[in-house]
Protein backbone atom coordinates (compact mmCIF):
# COMPACT_ATOMS: atom_id res chain seq x y z
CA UNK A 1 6.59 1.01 50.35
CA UNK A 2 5.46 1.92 46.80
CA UNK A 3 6.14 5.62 47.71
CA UNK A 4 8.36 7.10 44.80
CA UNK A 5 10.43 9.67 47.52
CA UNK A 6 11.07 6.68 49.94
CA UNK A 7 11.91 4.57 47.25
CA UNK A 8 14.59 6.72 46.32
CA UNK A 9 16.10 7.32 49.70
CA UNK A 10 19.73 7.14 50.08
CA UNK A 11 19.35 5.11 52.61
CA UNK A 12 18.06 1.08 52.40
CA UNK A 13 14.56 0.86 53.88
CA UNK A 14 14.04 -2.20 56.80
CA UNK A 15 12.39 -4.32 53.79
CA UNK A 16 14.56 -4.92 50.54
CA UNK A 17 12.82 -3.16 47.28
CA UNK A 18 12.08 -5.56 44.49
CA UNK A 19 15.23 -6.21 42.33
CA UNK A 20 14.11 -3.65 39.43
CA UNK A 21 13.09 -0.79 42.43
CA UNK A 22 16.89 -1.01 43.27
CA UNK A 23 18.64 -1.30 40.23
CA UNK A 24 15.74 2.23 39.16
CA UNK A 25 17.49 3.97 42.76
CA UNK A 26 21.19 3.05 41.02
CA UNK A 27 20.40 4.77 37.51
CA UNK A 28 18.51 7.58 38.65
CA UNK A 29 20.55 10.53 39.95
CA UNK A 30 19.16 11.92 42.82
CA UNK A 31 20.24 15.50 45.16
CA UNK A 32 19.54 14.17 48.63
CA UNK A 33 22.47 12.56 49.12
CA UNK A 34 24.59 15.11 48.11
CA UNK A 35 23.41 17.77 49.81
CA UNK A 36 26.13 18.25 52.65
CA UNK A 37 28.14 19.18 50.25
CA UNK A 38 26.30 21.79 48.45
CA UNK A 39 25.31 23.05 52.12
CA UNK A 40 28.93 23.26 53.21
CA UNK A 41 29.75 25.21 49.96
CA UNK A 42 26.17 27.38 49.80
CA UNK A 43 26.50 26.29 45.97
CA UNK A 44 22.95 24.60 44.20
CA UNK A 45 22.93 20.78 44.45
CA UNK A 46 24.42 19.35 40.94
CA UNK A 47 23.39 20.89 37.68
CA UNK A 48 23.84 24.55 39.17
CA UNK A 49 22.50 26.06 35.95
CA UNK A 50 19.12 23.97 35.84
CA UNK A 51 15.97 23.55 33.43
CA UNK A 52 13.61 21.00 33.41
CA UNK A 53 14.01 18.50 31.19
CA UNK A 54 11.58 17.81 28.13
CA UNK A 55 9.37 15.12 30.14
CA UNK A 56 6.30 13.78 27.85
CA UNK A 57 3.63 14.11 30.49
CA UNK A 58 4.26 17.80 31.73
CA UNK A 59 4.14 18.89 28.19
CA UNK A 60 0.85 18.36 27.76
CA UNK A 61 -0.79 20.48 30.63
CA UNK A 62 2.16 22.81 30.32
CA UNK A 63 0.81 24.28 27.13
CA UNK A 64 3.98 22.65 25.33
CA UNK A 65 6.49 24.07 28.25
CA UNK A 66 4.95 27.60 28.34
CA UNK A 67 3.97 28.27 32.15
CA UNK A 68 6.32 28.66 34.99
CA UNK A 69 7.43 25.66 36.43
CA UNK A 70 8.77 24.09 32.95
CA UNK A 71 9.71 26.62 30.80
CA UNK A 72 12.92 26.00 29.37
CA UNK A 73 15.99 27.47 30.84
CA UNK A 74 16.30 30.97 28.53
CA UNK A 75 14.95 34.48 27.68
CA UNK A 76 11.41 33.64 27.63
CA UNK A 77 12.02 31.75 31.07
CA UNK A 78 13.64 34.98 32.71
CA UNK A 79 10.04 36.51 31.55
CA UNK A 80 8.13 34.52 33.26
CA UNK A 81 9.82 34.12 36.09
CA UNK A 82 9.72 38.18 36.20
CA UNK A 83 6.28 38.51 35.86
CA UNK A 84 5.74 35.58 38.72
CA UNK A 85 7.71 37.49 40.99
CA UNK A 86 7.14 40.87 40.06
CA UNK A 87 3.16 40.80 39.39
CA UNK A 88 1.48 37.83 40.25
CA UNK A 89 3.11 36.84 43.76
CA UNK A 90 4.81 40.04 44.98
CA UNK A 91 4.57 40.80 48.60
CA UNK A 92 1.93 43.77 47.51
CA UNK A 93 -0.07 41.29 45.62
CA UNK A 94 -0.29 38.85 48.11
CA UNK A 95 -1.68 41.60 50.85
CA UNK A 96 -4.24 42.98 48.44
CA UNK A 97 -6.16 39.55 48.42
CA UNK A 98 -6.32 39.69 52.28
CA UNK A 99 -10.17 40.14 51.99
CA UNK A 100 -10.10 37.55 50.19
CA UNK A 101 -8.47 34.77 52.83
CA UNK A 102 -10.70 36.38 55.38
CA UNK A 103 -13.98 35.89 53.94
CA UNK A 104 -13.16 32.74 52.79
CA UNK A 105 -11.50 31.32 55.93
CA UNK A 106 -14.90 32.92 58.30
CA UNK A 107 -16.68 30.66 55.38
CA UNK A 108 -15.11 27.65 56.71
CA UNK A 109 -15.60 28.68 59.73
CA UNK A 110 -19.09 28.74 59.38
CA UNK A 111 -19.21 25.33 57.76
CA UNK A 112 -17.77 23.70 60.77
CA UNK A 113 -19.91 25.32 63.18
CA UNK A 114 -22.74 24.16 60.97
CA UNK A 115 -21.08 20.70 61.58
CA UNK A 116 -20.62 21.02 65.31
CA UNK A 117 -20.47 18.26 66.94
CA UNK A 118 -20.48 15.67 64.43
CA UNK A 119 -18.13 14.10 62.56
CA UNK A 120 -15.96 16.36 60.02
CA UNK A 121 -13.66 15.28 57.15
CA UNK A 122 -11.10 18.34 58.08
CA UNK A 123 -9.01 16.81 54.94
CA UNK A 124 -12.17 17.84 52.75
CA UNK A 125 -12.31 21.25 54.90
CA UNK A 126 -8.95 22.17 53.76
CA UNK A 127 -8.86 21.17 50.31
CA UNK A 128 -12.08 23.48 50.07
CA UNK A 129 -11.28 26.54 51.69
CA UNK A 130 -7.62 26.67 49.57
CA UNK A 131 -9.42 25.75 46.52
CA UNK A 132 -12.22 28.66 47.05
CA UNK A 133 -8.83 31.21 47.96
CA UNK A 134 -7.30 30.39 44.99
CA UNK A 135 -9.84 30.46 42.68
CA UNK A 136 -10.54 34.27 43.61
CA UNK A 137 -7.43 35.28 43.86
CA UNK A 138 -7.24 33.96 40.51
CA UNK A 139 -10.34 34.75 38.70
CA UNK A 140 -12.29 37.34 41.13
CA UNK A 141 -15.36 35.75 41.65
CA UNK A 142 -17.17 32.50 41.25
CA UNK A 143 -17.77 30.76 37.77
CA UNK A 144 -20.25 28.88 36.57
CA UNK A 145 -17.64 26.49 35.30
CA UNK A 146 -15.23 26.18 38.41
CA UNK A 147 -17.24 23.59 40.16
CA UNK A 148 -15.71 21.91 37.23
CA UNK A 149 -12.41 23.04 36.59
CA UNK A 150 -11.60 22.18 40.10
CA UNK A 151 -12.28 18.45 39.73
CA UNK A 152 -10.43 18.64 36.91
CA UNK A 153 -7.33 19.88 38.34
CA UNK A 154 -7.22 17.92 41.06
CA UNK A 155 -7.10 14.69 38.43
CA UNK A 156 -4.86 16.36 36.41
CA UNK A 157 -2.63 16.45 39.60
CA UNK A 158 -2.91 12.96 40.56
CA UNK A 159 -1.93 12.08 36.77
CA UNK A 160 1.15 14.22 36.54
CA UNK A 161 2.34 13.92 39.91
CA UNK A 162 2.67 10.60 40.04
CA UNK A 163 5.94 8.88 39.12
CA UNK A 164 5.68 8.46 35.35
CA UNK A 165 9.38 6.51 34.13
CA UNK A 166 8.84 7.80 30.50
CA UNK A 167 9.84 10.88 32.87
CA UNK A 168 13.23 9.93 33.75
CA UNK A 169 14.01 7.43 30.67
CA UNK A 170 13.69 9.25 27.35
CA UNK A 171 14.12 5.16 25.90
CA UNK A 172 10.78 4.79 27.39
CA UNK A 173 9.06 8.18 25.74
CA UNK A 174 6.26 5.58 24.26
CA UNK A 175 4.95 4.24 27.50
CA UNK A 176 2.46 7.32 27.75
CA UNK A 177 0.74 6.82 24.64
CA UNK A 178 0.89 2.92 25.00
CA UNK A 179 -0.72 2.64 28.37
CA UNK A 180 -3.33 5.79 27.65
CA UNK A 181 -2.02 8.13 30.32
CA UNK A 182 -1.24 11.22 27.39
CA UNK A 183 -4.84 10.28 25.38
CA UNK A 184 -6.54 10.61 29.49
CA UNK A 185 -4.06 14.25 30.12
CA UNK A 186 -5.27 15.22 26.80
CA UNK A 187 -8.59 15.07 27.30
CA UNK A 188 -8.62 16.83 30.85
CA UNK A 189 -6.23 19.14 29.74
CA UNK A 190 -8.79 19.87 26.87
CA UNK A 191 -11.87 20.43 28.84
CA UNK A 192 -9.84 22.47 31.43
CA UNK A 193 -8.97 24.77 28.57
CA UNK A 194 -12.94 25.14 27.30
CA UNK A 195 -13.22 26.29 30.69
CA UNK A 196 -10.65 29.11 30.72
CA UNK A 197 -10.89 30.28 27.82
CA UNK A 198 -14.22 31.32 29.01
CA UNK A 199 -13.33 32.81 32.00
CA UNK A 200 -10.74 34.56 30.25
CA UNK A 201 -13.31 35.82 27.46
CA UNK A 202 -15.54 37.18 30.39
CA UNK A 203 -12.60 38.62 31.77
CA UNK A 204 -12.23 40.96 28.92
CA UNK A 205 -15.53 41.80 28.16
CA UNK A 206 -15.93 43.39 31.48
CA UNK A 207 -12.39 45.33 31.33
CA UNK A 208 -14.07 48.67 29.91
CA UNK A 209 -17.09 48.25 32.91
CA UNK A 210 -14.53 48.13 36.13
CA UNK A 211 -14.42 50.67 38.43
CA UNK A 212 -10.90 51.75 39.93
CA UNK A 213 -11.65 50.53 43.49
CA UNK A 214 -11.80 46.78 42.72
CA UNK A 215 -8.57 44.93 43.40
CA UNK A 216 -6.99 43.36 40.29
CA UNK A 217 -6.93 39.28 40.11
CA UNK A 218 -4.49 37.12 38.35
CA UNK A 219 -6.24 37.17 35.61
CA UNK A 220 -6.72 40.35 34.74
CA UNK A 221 -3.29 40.98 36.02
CA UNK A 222 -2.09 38.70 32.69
CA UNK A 223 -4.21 40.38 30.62
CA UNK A 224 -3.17 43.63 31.02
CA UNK A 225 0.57 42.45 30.17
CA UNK A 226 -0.82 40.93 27.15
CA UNK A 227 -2.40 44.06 26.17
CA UNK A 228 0.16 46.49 26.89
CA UNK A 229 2.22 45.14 23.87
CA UNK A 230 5.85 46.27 25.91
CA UNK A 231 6.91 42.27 26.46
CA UNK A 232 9.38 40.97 24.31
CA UNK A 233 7.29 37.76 24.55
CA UNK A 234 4.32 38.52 24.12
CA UNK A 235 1.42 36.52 26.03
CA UNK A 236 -0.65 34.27 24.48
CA UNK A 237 -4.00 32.69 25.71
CA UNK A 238 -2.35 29.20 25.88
CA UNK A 239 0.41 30.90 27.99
CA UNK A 240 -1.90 32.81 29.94
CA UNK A 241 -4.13 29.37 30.95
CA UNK A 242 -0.45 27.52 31.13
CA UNK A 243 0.13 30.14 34.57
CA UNK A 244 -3.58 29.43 35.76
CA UNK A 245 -2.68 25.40 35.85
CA UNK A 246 0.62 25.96 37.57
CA UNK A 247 -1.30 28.06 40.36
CA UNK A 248 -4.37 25.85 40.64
CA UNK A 249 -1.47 22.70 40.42
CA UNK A 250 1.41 23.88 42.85
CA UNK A 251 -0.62 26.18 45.20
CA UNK A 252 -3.96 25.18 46.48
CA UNK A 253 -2.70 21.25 46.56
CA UNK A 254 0.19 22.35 48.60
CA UNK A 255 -1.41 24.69 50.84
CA UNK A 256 -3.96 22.19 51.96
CA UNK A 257 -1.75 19.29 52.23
CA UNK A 258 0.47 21.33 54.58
CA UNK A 259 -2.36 22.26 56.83
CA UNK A 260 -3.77 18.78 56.48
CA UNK A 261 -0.69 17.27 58.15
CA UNK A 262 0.11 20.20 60.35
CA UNK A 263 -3.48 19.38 61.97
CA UNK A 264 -3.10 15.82 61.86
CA UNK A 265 0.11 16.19 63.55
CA UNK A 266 -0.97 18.35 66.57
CA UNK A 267 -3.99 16.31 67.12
CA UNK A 268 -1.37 13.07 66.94
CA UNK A 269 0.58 15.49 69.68
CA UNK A 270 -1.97 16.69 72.12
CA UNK A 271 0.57 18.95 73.82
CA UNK A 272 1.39 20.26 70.64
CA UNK A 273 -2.25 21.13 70.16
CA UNK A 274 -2.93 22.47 73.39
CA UNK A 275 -0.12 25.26 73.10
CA UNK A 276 -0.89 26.55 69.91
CA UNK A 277 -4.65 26.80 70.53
CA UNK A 278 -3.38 28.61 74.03
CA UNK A 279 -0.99 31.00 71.91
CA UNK A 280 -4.05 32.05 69.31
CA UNK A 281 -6.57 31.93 72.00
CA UNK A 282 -4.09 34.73 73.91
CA UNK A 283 -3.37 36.84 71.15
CA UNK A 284 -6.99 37.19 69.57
CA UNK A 285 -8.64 36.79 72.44
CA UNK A 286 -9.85 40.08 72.90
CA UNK A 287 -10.74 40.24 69.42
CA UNK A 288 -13.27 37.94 69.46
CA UNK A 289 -12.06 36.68 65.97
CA UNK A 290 -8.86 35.84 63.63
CA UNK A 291 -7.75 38.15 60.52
CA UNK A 292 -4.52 38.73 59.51
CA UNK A 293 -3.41 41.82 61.44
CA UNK A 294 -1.17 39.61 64.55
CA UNK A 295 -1.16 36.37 62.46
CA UNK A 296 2.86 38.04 62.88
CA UNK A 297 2.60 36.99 66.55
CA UNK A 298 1.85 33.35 66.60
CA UNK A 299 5.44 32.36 67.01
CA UNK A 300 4.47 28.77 67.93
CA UNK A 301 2.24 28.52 65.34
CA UNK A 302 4.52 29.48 62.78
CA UNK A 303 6.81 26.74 64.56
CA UNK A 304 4.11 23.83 63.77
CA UNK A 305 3.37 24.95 60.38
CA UNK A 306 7.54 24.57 59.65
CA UNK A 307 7.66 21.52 61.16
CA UNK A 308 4.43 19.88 59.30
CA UNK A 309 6.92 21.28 56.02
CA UNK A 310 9.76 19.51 57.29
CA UNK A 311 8.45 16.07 58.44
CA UNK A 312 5.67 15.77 55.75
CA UNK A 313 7.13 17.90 52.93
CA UNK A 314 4.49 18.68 50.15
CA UNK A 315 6.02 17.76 47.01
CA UNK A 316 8.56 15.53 48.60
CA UNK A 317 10.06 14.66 44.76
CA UNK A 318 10.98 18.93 43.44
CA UNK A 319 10.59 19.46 39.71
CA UNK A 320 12.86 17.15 38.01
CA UNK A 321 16.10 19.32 36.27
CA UNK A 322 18.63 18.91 33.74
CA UNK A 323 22.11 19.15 33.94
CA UNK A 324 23.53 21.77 31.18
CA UNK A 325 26.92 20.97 31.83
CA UNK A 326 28.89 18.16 33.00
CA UNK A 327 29.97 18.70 37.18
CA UNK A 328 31.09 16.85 39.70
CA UNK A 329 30.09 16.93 42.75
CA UNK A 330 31.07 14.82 46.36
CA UNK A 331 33.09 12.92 43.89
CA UNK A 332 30.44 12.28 41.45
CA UNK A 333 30.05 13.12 38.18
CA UNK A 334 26.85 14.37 36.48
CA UNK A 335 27.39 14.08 32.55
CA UNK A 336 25.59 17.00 30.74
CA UNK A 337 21.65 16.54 30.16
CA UNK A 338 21.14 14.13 32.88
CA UNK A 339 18.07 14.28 34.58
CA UNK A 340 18.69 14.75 38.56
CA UNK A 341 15.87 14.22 41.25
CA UNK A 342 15.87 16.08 44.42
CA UNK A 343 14.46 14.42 46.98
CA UNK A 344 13.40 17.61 49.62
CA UNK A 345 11.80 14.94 52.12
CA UNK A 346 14.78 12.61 52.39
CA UNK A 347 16.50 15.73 52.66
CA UNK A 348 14.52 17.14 56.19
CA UNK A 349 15.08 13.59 57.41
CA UNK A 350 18.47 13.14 56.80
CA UNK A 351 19.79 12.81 60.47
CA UNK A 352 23.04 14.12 59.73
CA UNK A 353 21.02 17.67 59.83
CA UNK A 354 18.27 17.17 62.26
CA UNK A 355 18.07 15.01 65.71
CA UNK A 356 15.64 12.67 65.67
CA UNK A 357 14.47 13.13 62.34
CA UNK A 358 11.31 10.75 62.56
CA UNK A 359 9.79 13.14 65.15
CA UNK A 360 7.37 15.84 65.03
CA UNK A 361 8.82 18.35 67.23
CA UNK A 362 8.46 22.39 66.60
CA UNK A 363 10.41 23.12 68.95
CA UNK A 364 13.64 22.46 66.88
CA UNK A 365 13.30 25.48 65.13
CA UNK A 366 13.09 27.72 68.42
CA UNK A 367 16.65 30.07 67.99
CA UNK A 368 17.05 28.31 64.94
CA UNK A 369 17.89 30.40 61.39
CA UNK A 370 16.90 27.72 59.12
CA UNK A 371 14.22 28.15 57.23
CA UNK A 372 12.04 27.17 53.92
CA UNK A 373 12.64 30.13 52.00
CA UNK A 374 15.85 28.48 49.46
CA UNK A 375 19.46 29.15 51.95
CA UNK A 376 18.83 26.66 53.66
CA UNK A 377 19.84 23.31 51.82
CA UNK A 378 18.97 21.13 54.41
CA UNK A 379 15.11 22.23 54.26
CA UNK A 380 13.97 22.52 50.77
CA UNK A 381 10.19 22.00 50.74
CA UNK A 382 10.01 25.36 48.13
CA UNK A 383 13.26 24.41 46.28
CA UNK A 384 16.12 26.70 46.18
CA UNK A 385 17.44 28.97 43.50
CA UNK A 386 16.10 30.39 40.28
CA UNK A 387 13.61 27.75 40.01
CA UNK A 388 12.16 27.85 43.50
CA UNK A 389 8.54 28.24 43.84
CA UNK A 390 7.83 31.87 43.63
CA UNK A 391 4.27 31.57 45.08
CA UNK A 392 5.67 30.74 48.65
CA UNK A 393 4.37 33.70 50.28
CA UNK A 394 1.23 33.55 48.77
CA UNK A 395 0.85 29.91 49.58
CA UNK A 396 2.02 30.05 53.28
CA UNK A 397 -0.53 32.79 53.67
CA UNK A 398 -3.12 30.78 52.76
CA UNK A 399 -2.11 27.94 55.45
CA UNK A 400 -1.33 30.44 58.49
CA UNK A 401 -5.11 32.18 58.77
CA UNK A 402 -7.68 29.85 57.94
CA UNK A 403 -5.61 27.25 60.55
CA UNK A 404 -5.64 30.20 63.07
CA UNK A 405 -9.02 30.57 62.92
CA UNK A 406 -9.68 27.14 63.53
CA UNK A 407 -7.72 26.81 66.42
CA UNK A 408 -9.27 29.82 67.83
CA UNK A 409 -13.05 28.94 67.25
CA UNK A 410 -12.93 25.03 67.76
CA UNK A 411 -11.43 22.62 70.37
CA UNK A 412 -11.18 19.41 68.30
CA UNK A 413 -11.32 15.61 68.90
CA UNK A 414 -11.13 12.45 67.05
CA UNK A 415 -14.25 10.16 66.83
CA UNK A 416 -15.39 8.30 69.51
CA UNK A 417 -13.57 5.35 70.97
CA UNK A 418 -10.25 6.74 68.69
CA UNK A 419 -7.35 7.61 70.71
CA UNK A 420 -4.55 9.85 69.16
CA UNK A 421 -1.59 7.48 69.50
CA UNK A 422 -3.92 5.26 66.79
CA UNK A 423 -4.21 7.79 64.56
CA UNK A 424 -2.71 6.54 61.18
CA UNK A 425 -0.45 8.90 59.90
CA UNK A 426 -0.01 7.36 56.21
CA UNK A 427 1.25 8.88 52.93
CA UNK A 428 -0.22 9.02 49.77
CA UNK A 429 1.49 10.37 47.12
CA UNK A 430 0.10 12.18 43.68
CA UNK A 431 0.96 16.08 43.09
CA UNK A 432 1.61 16.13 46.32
CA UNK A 433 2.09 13.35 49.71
CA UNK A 434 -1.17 13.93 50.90
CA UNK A 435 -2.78 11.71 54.05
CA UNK A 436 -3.89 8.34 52.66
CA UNK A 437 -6.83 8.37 54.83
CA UNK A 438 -8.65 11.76 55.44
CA UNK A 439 -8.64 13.11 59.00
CA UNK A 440 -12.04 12.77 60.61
CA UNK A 441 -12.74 15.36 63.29
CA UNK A 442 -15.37 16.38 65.63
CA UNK A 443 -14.65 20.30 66.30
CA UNK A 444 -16.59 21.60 69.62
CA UNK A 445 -17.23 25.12 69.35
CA UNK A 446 -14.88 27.03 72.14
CA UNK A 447 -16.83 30.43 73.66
CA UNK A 448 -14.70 32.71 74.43
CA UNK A 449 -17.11 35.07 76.26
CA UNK A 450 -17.66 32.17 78.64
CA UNK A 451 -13.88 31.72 79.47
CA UNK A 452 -13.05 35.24 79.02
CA UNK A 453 -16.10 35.22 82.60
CA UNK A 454 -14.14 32.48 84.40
C-alpha cells in the first residue's frame, strides 16, 4: 500500500513496508494508538494544548498561517476560531443557505434525469453539486472566474494533501523547493488569489446597491467584520482569501468524498440500498420531492452517512499538531514541539472499539451515543477539541439532501454485465481518501405517481 494513513497503522499490514516505510512509522508520533487511553480519561490525545506546527507547504496557501486551520495557537487564533463559529458556520448561518442546497441539489437532479439511462460518473455528480453549494454559500452567485478557481483548488488539494516529509522533518525543510512542489503551490496559490481578489472587489462595489432581503454570503459576512473596525485583529484581504481556501479546501472535498463512498457503499450493499431508498421514498412520498424540512426523519439514512464517515473517513491523516509541552501519555513520552499525527481512520478501525471493523454495517450505530461531533475519541473524522473542524454542520448538510434526493428520484445500477460484489472499492488519497476509480452509475428514474397507483 502506498497509502500514507495505512502506512502508519499501528498495526503491521499482511505485506512488510519497505525498510525506510518502517523505520518513517518508528520516528513519527502518531494518536491512533493511544487513543484508549485518552478515551478512558475523556482527555485530548497527546499534546492537549495543540497548534499546528510551522509545515513549509501549508504556509504557502495559508496566506503565511493566517486562515483557520493553521493559525498558530494564540490571540489571533481564538479570533478566528470565533468568527468561524460565531459567523461563518453557526447553526443560523447554515439554515439561511437552505435555498441554496435546494436549488442546487434539484440542479443535479435535473442533470441525472437528463442522463437517464445511460451511464453516469456519480463521483463527477458529487464533486459538482458540493462545489456549486459552496461556491454560493461563499460568494452569492456565479463568477466569471470560478470555472477557474475551482480547478484550481482542487490541485491545490491534491498538492497539499498529500504526504509531503519536509512536513514532519524540519531537517528536510529544502525538499519543497528542490523538487518544485513550493515554485508549483506558488503559482496556483497566485492565480487563485487574482481570482479573489476580484470577487472580493465586486463584492464591495455592490455593498451600497443591496437590498435588506438578500441573505448575506461568506463573503460579505468577512467584509463587514473588516469594515466594522471593532476586531482587535483586524482583517486583511490575504486573511480574508486565507478563510475562502480553507472552505473551498476542507468542505466541498469532504462533503463529496463522504457521499461518494456512502453511495458506493450502499450500491456495494444492495440491502443497504434498498432500505434507505424505502425510508426516503416513505417519508417524502407524499411530497412528491426532497427539501430539507424531514431530512430530521431519515434515521437510517443518517445511519449510512455515519458509517461511510467511519469506514472511509475523509481526511483519514487530521491536521498535523505540535506538542507545547512535554506529556506522557500510555507510558510514552511526547518531548515539547514534536509533531504528532492522528490517524482518525486507523482510529474507526481499531477493533478494540468496533466489531468487525472491516465491515460496512449502519446498523452499529442503532442505540448507539457515539458520534462524529469531537466526545467521542474513538470516531474522529471532524477532530476533537479546539481545533476540530468548525464547518461540520455546514458540511454534513450539504451530504444529507442532495443524497436524499437522489435516493428518492432514481433507482440506480451499475453498468451492464457489473455485479456489486466486483465493485472495486479502492482508496486514493490527496486532501482527502477519495475512490481511486470513479463510480459509474446508470440511475433509472423511479415515478412515484405510478407506485403511489399500485
Amino acid at each position: 500500500s502506498t497509502l500514507p494513513h495505512t502506512l502508519l497503522h499501528p498495526h503491521p499490514p499482511p505485506t512488510p513496508p519497505p525498510p525506510r516505510i518502517k523505520h518513517l512509522r518508528r520516528r513519527i508520533p502518531t494518536a491512533s494508538s493511544r487513543t484508549d487511553k485518552a478515551a478512558h480519561n475523556r482527555q485530548p490525545p497527546p499534546a492537549r494544548r495543540q497548534l499546528p506546527p510551522a509545515l513549509p507547504t501549508p504556509r504557502i496557501i495559508s496566506y503565511d498561517f493566517s486562515g483557520i486551520g493553521f493559525a498558530p495557537h494564540g490571540a489571533y487564533w481564538r479570533q478566528m476560531r470565533k468568527i468561524s463559529v460565531q459567523e461563518l458556520f453557526s447553526a443560523r448561518r447554515v439554515g439561511s443557505f437552505r435555498s441554496v442546497r435546494e436549488e442546487e441539489s434539484a440542479n443535479a437532479v435535473d442533470r441525472i434525469h437528463a442522463a437517464a439511462g445511460r451511464v453516469l460518473n456519480f463521483s463527477k455528480l458529487a464533486c459538482s453539486v458540493t462545489n456549486g453549494i459552496v461556491a454560493r454559500v461563499t460568494f452569492g452567485k456565479k463568477y466569471s472566474g470560478q470555472e477557474e478557481f475551482i480547478p484550481l483548488i482542487e490541485e491545490i488539494t491534491k498538492v497539499v494533501g498529500g504526504f509531503n516529509v519536509a512536513d514532519l522533518f524540519p531537517a528536510l525543510k529544502f525538499l519543497p523547493a528542490a523538487t518544485g512542489m513550493r515554485r508549483n503551490l506558488l503559482k496556483l496559490r497566485n492565480e487563485a488569489s487574482r481570482l479573489l481578489e476580484a470577487i472580493i472587489d465586486d463584492h464591495r462595489s455592490c455593498r451600497g446597491s443591496r437590498t435588506g432581503d438578500e441573505v448575506d454570503d461568506l463573503v460579505d459576512v468577512l467584509l463587514k467584520l473588516q469594515a466594522n473596525g471593532e476586531l482587535d485583529f483586524p482583517l486583511t484581504d490575504d486573511n480574508i482569501k486565507a478563510v475562502i481556501m480553507d472552505i473551498f479546501t476542507a468542505g466541498s472535498d469532504t462533503s463529496s468524498t463522504t457521499m461518494n463512498w456512502a453511495m458506493s457503499e450502499m450500491i456495494k450493499n444492495p440491502r443497504t440500498l434498498r432500505e434507505a431508498q424505502a425510508e426516503v421514498r416513505r417519508v417524502f412520498g407524499p411530497k412528491g420531492d426532497v427539501d430539507e424540512s424531514l431530512l430530521h426523519e431519515l434515521h437510517y439514512l443518517k445511519l449510512v452517512t455515519k458509517e461511510a464517515l467511519r469506514l472511509h473517513t475523509p481526511a483519514p491523516l487530521l491536521v498535523p499538531r505540535e506538542s507545547m509541552e512535554d506529556c506522557e501519555i500510555g507510558g510514552f513520552h511526547v518531548k515539547a514541539k514534536s509533531n504528532v499525527i492522528v490517524n482518525a481512520w486507523a482510529i474507526s478501525r481499531d477493533p478494540k472499539y468496533w466489531n468487525d471493523p472491516e465491515e460496512f454495517r449502519p446498523e452499529r450505530f442503532i442505540d448507539s451515543s457515539v458520534d462524529f461531533k469531537g466526545s467521542n475519541f474513538e470516531f474522529l473524522p471532524f477532530g476533537a477539541g479546539r481545533r476540530m473542524c468548525p464547518g461540520l454542520v455546514m458540511g454534513m448538510a450539504n451530504v444529507d439532501l442532495p443524497l436524499a434526493k437522489f435516493l428518492y428520484h432514481f433507482d440506480w445500477k451499475l453498468a451492464a454485465g457489473m455485479k456489486y460484489e466486483d465493485l472495486d472499492m479502492d482508496e486514493s488519497f490527496g486532501g482527502t481518501s477519495t475512490r481511486k476509480n470513479n463510480l459509474m452509475l446508470i440511475p433509472i428514474p423511479y415515478h412515484h405517481d405510478n407506485h403511489a397507483l399500485k
